[in-house]
C-alpha atoms as a PDB file:
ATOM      1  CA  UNK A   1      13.469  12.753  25.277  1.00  0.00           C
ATOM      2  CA  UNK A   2      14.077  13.837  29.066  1.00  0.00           C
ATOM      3  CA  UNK A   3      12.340  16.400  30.080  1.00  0.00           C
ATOM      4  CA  UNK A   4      13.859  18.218  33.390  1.00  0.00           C
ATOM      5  CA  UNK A   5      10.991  17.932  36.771  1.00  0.00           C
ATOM      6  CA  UNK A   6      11.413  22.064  36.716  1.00  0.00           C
ATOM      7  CA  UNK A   7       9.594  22.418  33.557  1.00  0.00           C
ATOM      8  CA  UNK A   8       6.492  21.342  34.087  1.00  0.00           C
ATOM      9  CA  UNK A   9       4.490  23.046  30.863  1.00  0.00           C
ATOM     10  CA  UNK A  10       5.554  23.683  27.692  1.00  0.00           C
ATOM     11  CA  UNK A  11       4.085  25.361  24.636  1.00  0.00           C
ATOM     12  CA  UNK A  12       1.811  23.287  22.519  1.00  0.00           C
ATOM     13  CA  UNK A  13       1.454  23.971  18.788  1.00  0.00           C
ATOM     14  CA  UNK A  14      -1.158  23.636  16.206  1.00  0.00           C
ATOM     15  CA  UNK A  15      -1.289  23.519  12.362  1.00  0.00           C
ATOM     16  CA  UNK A  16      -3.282  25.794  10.282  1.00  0.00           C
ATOM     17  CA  UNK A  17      -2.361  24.707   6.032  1.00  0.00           C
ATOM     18  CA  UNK A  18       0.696  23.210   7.557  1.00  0.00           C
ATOM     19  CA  UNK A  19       2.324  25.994   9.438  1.00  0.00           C
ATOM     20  CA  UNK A  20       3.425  26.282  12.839  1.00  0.00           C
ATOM     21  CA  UNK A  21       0.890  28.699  15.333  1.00  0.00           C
ATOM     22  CA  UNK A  22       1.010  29.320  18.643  1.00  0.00           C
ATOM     23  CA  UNK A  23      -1.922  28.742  20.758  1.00  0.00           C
ATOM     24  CA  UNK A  24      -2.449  29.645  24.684  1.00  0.00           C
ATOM     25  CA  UNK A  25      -3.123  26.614  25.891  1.00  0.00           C
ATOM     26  CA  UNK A  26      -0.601  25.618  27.920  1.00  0.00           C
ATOM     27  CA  UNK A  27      -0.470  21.696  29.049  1.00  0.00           C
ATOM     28  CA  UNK A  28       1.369  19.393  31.742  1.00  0.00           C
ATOM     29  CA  UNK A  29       4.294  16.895  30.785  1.00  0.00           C
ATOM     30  CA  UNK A  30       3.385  14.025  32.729  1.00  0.00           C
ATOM     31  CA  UNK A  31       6.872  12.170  33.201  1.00  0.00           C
ATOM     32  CA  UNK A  32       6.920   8.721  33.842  1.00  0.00           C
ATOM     33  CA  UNK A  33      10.179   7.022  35.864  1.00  0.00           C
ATOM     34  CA  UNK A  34      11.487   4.327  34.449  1.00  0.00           C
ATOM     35  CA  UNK A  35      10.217   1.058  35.589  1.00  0.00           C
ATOM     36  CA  UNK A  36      12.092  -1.374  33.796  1.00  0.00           C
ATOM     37  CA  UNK A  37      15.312  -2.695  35.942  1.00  0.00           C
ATOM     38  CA  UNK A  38      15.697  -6.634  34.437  1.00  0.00           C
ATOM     39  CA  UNK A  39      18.881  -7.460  32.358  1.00  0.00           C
ATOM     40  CA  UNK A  40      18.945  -9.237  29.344  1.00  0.00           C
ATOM     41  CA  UNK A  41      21.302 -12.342  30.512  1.00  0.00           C
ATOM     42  CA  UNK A  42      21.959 -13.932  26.639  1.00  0.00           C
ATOM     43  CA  UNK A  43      21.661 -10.722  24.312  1.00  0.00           C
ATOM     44  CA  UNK A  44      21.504 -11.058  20.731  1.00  0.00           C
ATOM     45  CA  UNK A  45      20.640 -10.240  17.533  1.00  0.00           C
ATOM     46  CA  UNK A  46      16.955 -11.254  16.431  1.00  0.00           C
ATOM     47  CA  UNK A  47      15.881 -11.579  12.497  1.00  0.00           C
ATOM     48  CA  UNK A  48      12.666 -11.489  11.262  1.00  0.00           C
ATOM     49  CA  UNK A  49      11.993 -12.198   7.233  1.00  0.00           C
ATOM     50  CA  UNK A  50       8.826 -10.380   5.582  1.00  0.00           C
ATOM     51  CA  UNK A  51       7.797 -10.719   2.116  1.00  0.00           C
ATOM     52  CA  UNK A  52       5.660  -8.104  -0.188  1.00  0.00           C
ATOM     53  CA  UNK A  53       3.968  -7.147  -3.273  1.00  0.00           C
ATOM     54  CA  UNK A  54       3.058  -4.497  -5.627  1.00  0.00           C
ATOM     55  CA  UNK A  55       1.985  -4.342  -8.496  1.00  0.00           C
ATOM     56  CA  UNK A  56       3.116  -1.931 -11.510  1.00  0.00           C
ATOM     57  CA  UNK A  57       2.066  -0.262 -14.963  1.00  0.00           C
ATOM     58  CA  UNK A  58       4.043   0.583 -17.817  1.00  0.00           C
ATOM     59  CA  UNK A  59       2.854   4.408 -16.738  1.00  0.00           C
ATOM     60  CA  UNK A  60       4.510   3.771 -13.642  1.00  0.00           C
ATOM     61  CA  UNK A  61       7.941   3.762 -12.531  1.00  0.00           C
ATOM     62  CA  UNK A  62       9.330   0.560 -11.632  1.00  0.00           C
ATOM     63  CA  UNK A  63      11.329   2.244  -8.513  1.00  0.00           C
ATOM     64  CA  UNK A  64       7.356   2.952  -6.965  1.00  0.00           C
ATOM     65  CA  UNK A  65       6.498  -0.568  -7.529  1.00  0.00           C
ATOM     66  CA  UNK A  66       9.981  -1.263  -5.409  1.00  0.00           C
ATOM     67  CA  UNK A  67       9.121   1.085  -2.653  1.00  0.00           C
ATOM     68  CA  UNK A  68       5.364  -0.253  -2.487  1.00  0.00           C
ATOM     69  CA  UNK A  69       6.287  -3.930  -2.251  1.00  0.00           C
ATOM     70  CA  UNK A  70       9.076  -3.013   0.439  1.00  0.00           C
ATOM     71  CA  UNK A  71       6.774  -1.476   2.655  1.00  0.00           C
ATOM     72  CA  UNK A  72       4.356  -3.955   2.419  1.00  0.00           C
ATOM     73  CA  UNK A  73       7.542  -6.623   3.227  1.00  0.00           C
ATOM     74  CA  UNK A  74       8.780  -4.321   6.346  1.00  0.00           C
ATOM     75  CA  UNK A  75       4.950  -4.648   7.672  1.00  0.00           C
ATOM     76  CA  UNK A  76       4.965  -8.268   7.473  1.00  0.00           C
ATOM     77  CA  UNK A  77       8.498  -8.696   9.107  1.00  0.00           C
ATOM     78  CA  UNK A  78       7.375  -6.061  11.946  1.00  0.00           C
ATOM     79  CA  UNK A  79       4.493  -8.303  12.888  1.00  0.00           C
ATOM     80  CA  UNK A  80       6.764 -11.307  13.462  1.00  0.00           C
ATOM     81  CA  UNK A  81       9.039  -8.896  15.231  1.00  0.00           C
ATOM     82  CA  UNK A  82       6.005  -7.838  17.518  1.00  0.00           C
ATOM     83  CA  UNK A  83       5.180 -11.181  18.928  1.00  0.00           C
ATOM     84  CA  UNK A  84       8.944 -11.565  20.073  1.00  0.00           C
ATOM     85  CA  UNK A  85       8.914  -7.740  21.746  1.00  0.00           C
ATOM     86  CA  UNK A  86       5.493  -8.913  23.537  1.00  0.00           C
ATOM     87  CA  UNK A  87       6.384 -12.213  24.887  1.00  0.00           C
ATOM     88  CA  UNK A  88       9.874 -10.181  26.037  1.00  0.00           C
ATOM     89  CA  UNK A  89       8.021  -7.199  27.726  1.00  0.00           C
ATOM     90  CA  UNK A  90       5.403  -9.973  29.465  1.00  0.00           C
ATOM     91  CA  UNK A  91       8.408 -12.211  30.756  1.00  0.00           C
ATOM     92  CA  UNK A  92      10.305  -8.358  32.592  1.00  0.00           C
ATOM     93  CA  UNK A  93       6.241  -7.312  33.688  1.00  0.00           C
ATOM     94  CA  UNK A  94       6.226  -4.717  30.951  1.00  0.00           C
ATOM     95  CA  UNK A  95       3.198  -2.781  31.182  1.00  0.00           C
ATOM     96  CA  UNK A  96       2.709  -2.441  26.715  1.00  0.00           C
ATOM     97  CA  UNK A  97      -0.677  -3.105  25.453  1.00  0.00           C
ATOM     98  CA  UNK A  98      -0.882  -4.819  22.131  1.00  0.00           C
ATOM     99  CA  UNK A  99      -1.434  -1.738  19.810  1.00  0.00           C
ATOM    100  CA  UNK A 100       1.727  -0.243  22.149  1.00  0.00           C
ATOM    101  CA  UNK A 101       3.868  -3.254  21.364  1.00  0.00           C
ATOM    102  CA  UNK A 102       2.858  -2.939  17.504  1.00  0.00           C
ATOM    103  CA  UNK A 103       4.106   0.770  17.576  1.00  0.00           C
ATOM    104  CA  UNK A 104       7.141  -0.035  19.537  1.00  0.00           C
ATOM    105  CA  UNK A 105       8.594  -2.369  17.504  1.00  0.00           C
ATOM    106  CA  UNK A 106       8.024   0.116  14.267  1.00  0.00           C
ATOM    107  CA  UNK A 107      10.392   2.429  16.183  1.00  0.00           C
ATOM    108  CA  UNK A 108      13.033  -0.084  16.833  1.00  0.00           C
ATOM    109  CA  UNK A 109      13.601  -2.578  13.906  1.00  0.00           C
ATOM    110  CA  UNK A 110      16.325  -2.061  11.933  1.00  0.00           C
ATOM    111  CA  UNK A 111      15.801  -2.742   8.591  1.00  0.00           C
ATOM    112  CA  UNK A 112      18.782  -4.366   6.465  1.00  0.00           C
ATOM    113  CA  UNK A 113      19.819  -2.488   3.384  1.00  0.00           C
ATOM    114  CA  UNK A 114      19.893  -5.759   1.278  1.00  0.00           C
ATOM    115  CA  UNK A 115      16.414  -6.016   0.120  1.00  0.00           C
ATOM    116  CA  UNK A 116      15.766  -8.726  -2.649  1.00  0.00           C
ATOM    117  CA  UNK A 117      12.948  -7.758  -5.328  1.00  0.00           C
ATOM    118  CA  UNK A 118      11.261 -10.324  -7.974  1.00  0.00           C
ATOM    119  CA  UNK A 119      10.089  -8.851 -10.757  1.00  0.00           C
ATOM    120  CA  UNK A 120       6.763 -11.292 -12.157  1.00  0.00           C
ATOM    121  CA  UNK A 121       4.682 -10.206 -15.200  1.00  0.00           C
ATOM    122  CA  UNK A 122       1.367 -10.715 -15.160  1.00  0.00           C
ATOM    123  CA  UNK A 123      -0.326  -9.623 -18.533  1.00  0.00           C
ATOM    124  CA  UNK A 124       2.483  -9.226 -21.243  1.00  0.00           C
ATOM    125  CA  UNK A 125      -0.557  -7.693 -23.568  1.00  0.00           C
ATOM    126  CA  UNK A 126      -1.169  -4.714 -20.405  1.00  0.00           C
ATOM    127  CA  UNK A 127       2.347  -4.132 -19.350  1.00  0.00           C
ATOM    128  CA  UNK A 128       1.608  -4.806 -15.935  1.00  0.00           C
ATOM    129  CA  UNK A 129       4.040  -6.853 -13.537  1.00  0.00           C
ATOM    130  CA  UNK A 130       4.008  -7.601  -9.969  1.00  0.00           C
ATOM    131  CA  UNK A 131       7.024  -6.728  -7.524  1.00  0.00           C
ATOM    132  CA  UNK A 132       7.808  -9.030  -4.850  1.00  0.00           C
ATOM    133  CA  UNK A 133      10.076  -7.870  -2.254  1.00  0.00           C
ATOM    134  CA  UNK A 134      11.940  -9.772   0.538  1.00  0.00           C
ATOM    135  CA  UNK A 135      12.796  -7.918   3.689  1.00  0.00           C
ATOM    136  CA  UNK A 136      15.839  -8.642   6.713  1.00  0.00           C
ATOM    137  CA  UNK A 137      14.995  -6.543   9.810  1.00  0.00           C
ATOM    138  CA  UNK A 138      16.411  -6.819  13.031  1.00  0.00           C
ATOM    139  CA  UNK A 139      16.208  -5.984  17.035  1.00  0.00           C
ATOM    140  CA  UNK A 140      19.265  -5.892  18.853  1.00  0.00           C
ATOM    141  CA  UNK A 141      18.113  -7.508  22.338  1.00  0.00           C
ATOM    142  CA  UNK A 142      20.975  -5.598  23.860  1.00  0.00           C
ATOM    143  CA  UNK A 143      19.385  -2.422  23.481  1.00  0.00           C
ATOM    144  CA  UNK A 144      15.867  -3.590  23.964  1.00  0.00           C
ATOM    145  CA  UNK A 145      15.694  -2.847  28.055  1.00  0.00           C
ATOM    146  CA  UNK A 146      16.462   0.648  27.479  1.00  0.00           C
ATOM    147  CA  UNK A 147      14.415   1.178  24.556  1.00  0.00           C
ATOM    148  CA  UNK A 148      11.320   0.004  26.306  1.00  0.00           C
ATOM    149  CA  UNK A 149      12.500   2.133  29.108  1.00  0.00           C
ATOM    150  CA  UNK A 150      12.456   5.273  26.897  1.00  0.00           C
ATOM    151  CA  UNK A 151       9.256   4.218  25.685  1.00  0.00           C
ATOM    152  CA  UNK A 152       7.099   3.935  29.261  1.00  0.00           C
ATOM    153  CA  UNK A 153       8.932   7.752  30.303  1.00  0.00           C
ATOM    154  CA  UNK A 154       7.085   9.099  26.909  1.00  0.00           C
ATOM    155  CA  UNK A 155       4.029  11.080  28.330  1.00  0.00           C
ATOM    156  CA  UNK A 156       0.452   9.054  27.921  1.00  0.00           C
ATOM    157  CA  UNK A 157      -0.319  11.675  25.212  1.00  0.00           C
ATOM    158  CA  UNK A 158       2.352  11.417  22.641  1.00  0.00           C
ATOM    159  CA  UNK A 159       2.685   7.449  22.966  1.00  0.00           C
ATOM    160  CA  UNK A 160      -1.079   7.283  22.226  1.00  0.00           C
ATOM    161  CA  UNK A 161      -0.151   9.503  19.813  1.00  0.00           C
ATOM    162  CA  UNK A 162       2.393   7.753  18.344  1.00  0.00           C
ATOM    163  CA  UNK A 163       0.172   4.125  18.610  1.00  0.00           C
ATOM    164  CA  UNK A 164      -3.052   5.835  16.722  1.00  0.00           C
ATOM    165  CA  UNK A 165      -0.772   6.841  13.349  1.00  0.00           C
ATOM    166  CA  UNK A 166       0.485   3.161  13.288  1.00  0.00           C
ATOM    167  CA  UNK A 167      -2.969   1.798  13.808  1.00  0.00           C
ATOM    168  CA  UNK A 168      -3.925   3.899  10.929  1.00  0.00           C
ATOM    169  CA  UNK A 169      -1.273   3.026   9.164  1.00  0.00           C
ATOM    170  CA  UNK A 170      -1.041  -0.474   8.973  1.00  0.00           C
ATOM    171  CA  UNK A 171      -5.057  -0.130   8.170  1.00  0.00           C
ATOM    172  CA  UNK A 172      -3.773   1.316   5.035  1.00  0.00           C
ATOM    173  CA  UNK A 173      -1.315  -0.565   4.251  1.00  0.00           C
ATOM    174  CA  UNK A 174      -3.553  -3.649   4.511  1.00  0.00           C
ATOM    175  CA  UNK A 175      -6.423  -2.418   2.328  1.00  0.00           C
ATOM    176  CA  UNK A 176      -3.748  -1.586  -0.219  1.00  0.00           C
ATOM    177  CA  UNK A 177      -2.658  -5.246  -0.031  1.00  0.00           C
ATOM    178  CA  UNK A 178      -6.717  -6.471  -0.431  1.00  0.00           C
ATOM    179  CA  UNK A 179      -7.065  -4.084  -3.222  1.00  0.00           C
ATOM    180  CA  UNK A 180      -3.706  -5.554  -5.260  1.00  0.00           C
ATOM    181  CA  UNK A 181      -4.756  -8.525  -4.881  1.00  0.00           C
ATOM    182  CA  UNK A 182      -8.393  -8.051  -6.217  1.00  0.00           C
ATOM    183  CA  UNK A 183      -6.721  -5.905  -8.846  1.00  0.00           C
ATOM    184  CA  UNK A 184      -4.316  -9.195  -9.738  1.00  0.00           C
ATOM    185  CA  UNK A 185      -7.678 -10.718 -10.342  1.00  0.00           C
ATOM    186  CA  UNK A 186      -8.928  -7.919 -12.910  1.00  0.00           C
ATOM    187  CA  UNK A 187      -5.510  -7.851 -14.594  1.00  0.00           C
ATOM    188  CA  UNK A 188      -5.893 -12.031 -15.533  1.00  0.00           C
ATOM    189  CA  UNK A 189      -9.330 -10.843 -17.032  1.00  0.00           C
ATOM    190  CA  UNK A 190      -8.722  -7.896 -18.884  1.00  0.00           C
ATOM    191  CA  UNK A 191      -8.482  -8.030 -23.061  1.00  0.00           C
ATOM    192  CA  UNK A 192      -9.646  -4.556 -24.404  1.00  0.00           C
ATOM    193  CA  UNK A 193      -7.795  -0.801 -24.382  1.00  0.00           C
ATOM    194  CA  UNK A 194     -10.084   0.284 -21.676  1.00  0.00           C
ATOM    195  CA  UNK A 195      -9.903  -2.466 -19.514  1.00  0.00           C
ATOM    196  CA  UNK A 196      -5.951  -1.227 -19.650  1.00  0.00           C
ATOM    197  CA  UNK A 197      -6.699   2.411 -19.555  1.00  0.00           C
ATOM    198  CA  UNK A 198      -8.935   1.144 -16.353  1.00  0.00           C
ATOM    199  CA  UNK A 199      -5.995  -0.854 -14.932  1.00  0.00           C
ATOM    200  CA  UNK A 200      -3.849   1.708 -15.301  1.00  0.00           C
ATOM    201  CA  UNK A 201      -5.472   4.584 -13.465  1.00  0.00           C
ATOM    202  CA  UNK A 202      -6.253   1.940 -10.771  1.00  0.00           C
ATOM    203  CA  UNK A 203      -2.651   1.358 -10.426  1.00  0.00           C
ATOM    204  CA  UNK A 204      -1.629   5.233 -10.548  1.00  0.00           C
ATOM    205  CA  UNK A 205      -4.202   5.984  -7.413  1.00  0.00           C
ATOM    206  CA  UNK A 206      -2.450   2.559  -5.379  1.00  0.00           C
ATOM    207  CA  UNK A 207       1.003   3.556  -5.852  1.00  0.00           C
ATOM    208  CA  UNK A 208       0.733   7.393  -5.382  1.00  0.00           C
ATOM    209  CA  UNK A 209      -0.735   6.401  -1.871  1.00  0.00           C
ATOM    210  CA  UNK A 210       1.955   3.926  -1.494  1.00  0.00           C
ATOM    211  CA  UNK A 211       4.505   6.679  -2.235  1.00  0.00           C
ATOM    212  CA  UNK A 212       2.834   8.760   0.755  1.00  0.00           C
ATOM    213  CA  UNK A 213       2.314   6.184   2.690  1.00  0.00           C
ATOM    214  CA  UNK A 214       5.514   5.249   3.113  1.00  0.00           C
ATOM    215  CA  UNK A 215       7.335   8.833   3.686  1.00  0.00           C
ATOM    216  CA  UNK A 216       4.542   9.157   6.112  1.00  0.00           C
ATOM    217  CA  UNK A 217       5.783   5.989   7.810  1.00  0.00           C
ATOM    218  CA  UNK A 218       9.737   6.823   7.270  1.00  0.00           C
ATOM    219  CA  UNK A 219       8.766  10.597   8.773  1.00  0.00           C
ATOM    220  CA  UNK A 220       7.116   8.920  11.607  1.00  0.00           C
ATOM    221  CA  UNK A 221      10.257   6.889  12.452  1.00  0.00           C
ATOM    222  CA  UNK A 222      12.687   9.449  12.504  1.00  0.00           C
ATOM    223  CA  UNK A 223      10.262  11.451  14.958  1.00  0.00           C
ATOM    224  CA  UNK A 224      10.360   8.211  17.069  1.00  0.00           C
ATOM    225  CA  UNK A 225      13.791   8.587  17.161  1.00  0.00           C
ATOM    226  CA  UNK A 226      14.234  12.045  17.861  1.00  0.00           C
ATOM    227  CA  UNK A 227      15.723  13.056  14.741  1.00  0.00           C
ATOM    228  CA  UNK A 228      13.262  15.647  14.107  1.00  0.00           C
ATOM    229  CA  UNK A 229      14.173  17.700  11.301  1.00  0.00           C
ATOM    230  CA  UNK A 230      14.704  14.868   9.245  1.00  0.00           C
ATOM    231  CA  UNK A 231      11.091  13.802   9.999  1.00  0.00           C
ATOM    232  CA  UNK A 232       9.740  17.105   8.934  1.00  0.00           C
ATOM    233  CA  UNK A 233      11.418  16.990   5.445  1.00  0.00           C
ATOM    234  CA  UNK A 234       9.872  13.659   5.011  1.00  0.00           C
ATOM    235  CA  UNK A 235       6.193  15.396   5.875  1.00  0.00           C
ATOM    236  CA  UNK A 236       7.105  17.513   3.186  1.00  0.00           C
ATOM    237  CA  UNK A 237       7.183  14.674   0.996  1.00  0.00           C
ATOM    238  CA  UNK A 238       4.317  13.387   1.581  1.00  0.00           C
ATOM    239  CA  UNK A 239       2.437  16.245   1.492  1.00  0.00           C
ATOM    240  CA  UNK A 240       3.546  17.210  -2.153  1.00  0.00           C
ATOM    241  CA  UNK A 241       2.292  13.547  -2.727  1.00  0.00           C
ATOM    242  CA  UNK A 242      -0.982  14.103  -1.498  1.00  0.00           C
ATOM    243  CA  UNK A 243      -1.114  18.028  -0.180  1.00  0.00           C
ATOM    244  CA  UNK A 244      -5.101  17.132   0.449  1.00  0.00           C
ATOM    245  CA  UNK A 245      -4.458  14.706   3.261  1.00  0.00           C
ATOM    246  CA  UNK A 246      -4.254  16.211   6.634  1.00  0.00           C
ATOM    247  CA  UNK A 247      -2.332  13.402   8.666  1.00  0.00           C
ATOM    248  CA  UNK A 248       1.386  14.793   7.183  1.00  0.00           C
ATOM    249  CA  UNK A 249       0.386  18.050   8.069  1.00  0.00           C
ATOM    250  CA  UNK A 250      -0.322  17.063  11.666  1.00  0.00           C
ATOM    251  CA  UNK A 251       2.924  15.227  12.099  1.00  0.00           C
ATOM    252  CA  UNK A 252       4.974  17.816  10.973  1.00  0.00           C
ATOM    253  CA  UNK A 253       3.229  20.493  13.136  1.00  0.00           C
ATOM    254  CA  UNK A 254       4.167  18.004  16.095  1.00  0.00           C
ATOM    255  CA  UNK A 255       7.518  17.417  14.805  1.00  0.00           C
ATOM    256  CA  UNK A 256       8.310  21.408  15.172  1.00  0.00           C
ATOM    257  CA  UNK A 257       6.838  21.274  18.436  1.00  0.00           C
ATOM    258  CA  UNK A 258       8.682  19.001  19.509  1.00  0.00           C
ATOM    259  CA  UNK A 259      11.752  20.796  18.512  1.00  0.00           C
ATOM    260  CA  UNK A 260      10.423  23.476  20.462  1.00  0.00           C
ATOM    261  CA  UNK A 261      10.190  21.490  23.692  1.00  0.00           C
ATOM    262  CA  UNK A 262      14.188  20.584  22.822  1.00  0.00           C
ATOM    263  CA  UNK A 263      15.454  24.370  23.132  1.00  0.00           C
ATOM    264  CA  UNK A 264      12.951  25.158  25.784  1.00  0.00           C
ATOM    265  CA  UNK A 265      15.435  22.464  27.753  1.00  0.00           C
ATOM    266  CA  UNK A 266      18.479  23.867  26.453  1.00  0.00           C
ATOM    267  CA  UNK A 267      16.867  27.501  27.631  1.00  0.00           C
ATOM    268  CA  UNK A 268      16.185  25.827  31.333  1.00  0.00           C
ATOM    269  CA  UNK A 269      19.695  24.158  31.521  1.00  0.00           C
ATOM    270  CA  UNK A 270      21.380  27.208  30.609  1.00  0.00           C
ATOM    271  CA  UNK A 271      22.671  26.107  27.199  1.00  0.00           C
ATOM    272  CA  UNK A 272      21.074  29.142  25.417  1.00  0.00           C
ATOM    273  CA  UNK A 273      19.819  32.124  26.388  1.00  0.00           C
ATOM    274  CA  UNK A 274      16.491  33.685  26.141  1.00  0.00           C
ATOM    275  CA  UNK A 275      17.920  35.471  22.699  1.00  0.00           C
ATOM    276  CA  UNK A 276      18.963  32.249  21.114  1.00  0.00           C
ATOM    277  CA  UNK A 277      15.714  30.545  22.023  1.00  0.00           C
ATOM    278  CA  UNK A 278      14.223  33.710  20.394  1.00  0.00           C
ATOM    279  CA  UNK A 279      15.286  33.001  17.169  1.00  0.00           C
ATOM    280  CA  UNK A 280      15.123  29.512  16.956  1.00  0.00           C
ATOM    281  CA  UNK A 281      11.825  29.846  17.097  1.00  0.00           C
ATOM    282  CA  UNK A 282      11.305  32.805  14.515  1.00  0.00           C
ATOM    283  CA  UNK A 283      13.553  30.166  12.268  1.00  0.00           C
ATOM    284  CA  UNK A 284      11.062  27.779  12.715  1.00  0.00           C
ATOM    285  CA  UNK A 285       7.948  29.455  11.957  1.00  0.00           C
ATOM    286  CA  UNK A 286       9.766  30.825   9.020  1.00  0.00           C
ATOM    287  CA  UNK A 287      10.183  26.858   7.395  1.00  0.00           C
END
């Protein structure tokens, strides 16, 4: 998002129980020029395959088990992805660190709507099965110079940002992968009505994570990409997942703030008035 050289502070939010406060602190955008000039001489279109697994109940929907196993696929192909995007950025003197590079690439895949899912039983006698998905994504290397661009004139604060919640993230998403697979173990093992009941609940707690994992991870996304108010709906989500977890709450709090910072432009470049600006931010603090 551009951010004019006049306005040099904007209004920072916080979230108290998920709502959107003002506070008087009032902070610096530090804007960074773009540094990135190189072409791409032979553009294309780079694919990356990941595969992933989760496992299900017969208390559980099958669609969570599909949504688990997908996110745990789109992790896997993202990683393959990254190692492309780094030796790119090294070979044009990109200045990405690695945890940079990891978050980048989240924001810039495009994921292929034709995911493949294997459905594998595991204990007939405990209902359980294990979903294996198979994931297409793709970076278009025609875009790639201006996307890294956009990246580098994103203030030190929100890429940091932005880098910390996929670090976190993909910590999650890879204990839930160690778990599943010492809960594939217990599964193989089990033989009474309370080793199911056990398995069960075990289950439940993995895929209700999964479930808010994930619209943390889709809300994150649209943020990258600007789109805003479809990021905050997807906060909601996840909060009525888990409304005990804090991290959804934080997003969406910067999420309005950033929508904020939007008509604050508008206000500077004349596109609304001070009226207008007004009320978009009553309607805000009314959501």
């Amino acid at each position: 998002m551009y951010i004019s050289q006049k306005m040099q502070r904007v209004i920072i939010s916080s979230v108290i129980a998920g709502g959107l406060v003002f506070v008087p602190a009032i902070y610096a955008i530090d804007v960074v020029p773009p540094i990135i000039q190189m072409s791409i001489v032979s553009a294309e279109i780079k694919k990356y395959t990941g595969v992933g697994e989760s496992i299900v109940s017969d208390r559980e929907t099958l669609e969570i088990g599909k949504q688990g196993a997908k996110m745990q696929a789109i992790r896997n192909a993202q990683e393959q992805a990254g190692i492309f995007v780094s030796s790119y950025s090294k070979s044009i003197n990109g200045r990405l660190t690695e945890d940079e590079i990891m978050a980048f690439t989240a924001g810039i895949i495009k994921i292929n709507d034709d995911v493949q899912y294997e459905l594998i039983s595991l204990n007939d006698s405990m209902g359980t099965a294990k979903y294996r998905a198979t994931v297409t994504v793709t970076i278009d290397t025609n875009d790639l110079n201006e996307q890294i661009n956009e990246w580098m004139n994103k203030n030190f604060q929100e890429r940091s940002d932005i880098v910390n919640q996929n670090n976190e993230l993909q910590r999650i998403i890879e204990e839930q992968a160690r778990r599943i697979k010492e809960l594939e173990q217990t599964i193989a093992n089990a033989q009474t009505q309370q080793d199911k009941v056990n398995i069960q609940n075990r289950i439940s707690v993995i895929n209700n994570e999964t479930s808010y994992n994930q619209r943390l991870e889709e809300g994150n996304k649209l943020r990258e990409q600007q789109d805003y108010n479809g990021a905050i709906l997807k906060f909601n989500e996840a909060i009525q997942l888990n409304p005990d977890n804090p991290e959804a709450y934080k997003n969406r709090g910067m999420s309005y703030c950033w929508l904020i910072v939007n008509k604050l432009n508008e206000r500077e470049n004349g596109a609304i008035n001070n009226n207008a600006f007004e009320n978009a931010v009553n309607d805000l603090i009314k959501q």
